[in-house]
Protein backbone atom coordinates (compact mmCIF):
# COMPACT_ATOMS: atom_id res chain seq x y z
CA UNK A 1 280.37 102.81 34.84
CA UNK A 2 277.53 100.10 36.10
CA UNK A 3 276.01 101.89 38.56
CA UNK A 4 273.67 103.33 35.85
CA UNK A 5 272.33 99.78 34.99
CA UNK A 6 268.89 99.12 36.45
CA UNK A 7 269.08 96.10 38.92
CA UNK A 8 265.29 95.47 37.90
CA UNK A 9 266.36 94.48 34.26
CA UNK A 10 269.18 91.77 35.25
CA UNK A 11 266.85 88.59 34.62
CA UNK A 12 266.53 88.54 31.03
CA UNK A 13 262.97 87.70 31.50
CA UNK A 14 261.98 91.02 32.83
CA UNK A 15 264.62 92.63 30.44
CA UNK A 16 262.21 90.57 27.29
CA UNK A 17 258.60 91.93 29.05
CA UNK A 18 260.05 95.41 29.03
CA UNK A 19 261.69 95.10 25.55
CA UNK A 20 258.21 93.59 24.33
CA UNK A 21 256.02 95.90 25.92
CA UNK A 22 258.50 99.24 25.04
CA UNK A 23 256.97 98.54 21.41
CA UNK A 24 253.60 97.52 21.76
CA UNK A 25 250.23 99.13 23.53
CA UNK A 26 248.82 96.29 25.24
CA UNK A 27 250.63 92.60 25.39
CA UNK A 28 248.24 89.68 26.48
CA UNK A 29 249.62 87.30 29.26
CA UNK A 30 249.63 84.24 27.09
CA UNK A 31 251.72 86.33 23.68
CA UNK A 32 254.29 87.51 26.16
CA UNK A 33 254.21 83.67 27.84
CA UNK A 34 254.90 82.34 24.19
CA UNK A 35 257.38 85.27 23.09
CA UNK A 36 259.68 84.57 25.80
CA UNK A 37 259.35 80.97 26.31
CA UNK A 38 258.51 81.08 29.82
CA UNK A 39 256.01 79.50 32.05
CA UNK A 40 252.66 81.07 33.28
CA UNK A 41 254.53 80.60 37.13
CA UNK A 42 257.82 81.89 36.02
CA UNK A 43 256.20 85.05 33.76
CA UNK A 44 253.50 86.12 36.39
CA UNK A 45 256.80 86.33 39.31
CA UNK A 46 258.32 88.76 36.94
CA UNK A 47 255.66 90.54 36.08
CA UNK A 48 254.53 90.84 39.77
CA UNK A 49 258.24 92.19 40.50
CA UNK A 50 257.51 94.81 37.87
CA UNK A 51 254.07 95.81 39.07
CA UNK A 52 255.25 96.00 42.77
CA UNK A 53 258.39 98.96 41.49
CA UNK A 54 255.59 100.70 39.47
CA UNK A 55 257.13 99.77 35.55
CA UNK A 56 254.17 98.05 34.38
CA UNK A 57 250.54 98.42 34.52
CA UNK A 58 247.93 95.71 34.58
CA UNK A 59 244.33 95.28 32.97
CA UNK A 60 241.98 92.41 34.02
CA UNK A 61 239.00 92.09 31.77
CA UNK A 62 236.80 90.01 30.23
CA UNK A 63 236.24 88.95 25.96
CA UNK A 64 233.48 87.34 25.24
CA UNK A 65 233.14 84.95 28.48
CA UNK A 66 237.05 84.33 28.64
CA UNK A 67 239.15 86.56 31.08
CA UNK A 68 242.07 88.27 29.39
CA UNK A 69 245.15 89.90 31.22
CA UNK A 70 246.85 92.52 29.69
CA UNK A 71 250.13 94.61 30.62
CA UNK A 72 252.00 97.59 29.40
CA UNK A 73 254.83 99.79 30.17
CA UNK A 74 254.12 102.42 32.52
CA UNK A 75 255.27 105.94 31.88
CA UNK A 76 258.06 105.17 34.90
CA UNK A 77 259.03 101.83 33.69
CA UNK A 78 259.24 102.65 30.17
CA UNK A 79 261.68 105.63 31.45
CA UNK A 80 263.60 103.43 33.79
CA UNK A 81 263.97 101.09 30.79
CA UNK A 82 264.93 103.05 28.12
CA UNK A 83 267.54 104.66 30.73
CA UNK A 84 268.85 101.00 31.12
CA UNK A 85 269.99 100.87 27.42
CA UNK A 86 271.44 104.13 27.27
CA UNK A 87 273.47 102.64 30.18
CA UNK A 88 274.22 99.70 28.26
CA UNK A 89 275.33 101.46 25.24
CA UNK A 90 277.69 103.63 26.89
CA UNK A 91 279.48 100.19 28.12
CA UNK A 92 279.59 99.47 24.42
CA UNK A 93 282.86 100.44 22.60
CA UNK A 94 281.72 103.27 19.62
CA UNK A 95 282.58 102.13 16.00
C-alpha cells in the first residue's frame, strides 16, 4: 500500500518546495526560504536533492545588479509529485 509513496517527498521540506512550486511558474529562493520557514543552508540541501533526481529545474540570473535564483517543477518532478498524492489519497479512508 506504501510502496507507491515517493521516498523523495518524506522531509516535509521538499514535500512544501514541490507543493509550492506545483502551483506557481517560477519561485525565487528567498519566497520559498520565507514560505517554509527554513534556512538558506537547510532550503538549498533540499533543493540540491531535488535537482540531483531531475524534479526541479534551476535559473541563475541577474535583476538589475542583484543575482536572483529561481526554481520550478520539472515536467518529471511535477509527475513524480502529483503521483505521490494520488498515493497518499488512496491511504486515505473515502467519505
Amino acid at each position: 500500500m506504501i510502496d507507491a509513496l515517493n521516498k523523495a517527498f518524506e522531509s516535509r521540506v521538499r514535500l512544501g518546495i514541490m507543493a509550492v512550486l506545483a502551483v506557481n511558474e517560477w519561485v525565487d529562493h528567498s519566497t520559498l526560504k520565507e514560505l517554509l520557514g527554513v534556512t538558506d543552508g537547510n532550503l538549498a540541501s533540499h533543493l540540491a536533492a531535488l535537482e540531483q533526481l531531475k524534479y526541479v529545474l534551476v535559473r541563475k540570473r541577474f535583476i538589475g545588479r542583484r543575482p536572483n535564483t529561481s526554481y520550478r517543477a520539472s515536467a518529471a518532478g511535477a509527475k513524480a509529485f502529483r503521483a505521490h498524492i494520488d498515493a497518499i489519497e488512496q491511504l486515505l479512508p473515502k467519505p
